[in-house]
N, C-alpha and C. Protein backbone atom coordinates (compact mmCIF):
# COMPACT_ATOMS: atom_id res chain seq x y z
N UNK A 1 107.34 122.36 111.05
CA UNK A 1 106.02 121.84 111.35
C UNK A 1 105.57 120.85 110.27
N UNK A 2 105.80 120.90 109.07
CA UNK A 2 105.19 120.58 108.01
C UNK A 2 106.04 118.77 107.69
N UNK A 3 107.17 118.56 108.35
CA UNK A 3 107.97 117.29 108.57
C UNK A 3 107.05 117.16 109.79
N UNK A 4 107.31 117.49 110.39
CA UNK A 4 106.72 116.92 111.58
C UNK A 4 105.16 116.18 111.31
N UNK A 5 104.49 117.34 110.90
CA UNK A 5 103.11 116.22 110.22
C UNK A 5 103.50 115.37 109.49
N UNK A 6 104.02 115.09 108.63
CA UNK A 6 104.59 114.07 107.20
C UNK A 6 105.01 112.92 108.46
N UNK A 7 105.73 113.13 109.53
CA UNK A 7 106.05 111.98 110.07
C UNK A 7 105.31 111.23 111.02
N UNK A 8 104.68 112.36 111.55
CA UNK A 8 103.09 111.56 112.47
C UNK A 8 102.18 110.82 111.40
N UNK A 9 101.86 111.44 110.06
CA UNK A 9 101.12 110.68 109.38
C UNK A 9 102.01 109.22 108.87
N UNK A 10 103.08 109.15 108.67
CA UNK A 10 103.39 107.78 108.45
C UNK A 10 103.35 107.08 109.32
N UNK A 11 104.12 107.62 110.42
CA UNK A 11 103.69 106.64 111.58
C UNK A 11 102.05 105.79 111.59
N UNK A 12 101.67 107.00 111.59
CA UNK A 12 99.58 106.53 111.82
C UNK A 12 99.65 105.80 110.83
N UNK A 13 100.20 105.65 109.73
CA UNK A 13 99.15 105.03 108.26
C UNK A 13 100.81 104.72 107.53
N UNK A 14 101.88 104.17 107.75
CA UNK A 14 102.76 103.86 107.30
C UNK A 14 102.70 103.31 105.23
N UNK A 15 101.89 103.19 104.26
CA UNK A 15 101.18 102.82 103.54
C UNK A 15 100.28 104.12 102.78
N UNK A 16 100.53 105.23 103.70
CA UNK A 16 99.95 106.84 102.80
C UNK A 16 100.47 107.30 101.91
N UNK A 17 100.18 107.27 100.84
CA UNK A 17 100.34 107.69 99.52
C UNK A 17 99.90 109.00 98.80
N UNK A 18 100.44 109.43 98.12
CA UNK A 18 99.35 110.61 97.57
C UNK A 18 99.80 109.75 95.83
N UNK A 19 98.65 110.53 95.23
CA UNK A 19 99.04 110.03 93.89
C UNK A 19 98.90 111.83 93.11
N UNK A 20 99.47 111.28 91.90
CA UNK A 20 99.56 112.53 90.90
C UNK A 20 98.39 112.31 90.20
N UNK A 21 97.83 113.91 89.77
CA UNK A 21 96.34 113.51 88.97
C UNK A 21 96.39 112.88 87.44
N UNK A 22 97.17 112.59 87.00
CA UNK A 22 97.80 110.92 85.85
C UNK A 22 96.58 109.71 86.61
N UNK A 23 97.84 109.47 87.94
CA UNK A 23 97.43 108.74 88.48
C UNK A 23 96.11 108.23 88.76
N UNK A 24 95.68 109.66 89.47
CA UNK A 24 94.49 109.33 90.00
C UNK A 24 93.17 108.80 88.59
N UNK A 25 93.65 109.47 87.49
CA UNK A 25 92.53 109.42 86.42
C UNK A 25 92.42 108.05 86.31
N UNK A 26 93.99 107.56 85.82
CA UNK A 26 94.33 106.25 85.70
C UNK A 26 93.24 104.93 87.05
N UNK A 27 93.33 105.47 88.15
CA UNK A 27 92.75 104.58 88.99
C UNK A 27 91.06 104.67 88.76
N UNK A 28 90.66 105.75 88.58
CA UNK A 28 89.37 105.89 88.32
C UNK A 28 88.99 105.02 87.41
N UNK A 29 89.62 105.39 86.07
CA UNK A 29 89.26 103.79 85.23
C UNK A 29 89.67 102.73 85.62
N UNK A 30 90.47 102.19 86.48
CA UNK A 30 90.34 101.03 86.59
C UNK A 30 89.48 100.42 87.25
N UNK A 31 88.84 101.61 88.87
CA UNK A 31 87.77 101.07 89.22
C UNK A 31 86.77 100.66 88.56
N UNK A 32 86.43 101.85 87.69
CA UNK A 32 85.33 101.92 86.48
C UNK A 32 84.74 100.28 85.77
N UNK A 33 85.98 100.13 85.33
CA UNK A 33 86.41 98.81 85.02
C UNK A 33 86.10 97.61 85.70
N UNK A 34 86.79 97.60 86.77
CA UNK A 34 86.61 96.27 87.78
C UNK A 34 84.72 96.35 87.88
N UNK A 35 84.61 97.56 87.97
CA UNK A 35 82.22 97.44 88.46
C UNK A 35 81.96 97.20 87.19
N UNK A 36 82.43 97.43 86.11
CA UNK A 36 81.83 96.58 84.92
C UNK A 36 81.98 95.12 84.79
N UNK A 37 82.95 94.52 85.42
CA UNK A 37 83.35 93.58 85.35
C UNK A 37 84.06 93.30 84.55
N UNK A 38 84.74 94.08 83.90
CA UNK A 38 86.10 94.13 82.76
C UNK A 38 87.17 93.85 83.72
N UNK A 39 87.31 92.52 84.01
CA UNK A 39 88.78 92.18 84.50
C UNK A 39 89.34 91.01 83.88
N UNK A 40 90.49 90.32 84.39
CA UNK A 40 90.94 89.44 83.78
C UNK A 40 90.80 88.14 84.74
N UNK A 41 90.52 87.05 84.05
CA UNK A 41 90.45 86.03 84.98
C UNK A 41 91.00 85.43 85.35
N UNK A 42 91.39 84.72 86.84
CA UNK A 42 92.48 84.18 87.29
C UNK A 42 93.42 82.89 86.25
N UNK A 43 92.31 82.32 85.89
CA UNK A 43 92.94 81.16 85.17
C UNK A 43 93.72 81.66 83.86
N UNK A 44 93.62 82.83 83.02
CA UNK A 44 94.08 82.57 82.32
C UNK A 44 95.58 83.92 82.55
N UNK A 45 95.93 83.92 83.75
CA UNK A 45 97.22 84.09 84.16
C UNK A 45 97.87 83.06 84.48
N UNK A 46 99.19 82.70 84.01
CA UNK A 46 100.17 81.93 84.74
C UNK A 46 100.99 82.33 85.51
N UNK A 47 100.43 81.69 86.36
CA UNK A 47 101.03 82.01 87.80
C UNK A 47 102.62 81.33 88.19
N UNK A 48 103.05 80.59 87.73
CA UNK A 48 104.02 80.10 87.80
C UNK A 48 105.41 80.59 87.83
């Protein structure tokens, strides 16, 4: 049963992820971050 869900959910949402709680802390600050506006600005990446 438990494949069987795992494979209906990819199907539905091919892109479902789970993350590890590392992870998740890790994303929290970065949101955190981005609403402060602590990001980096396009220009001074080279894109090339």
């Amino acid at each position: 049963m438990k494949a069987f869900v795992k494979r209906l959910v990819l199907a539905w949402d091919p892109d479902f992820t789970k993350v590890t709680p590392t992870e998740a802390i890790m994303l929290e600050q970065a949101e955190a971050n981005f609403a402060r506006g602590d990001v980096v600005p396009d220009d001074a990446i080279n894109w090339e």
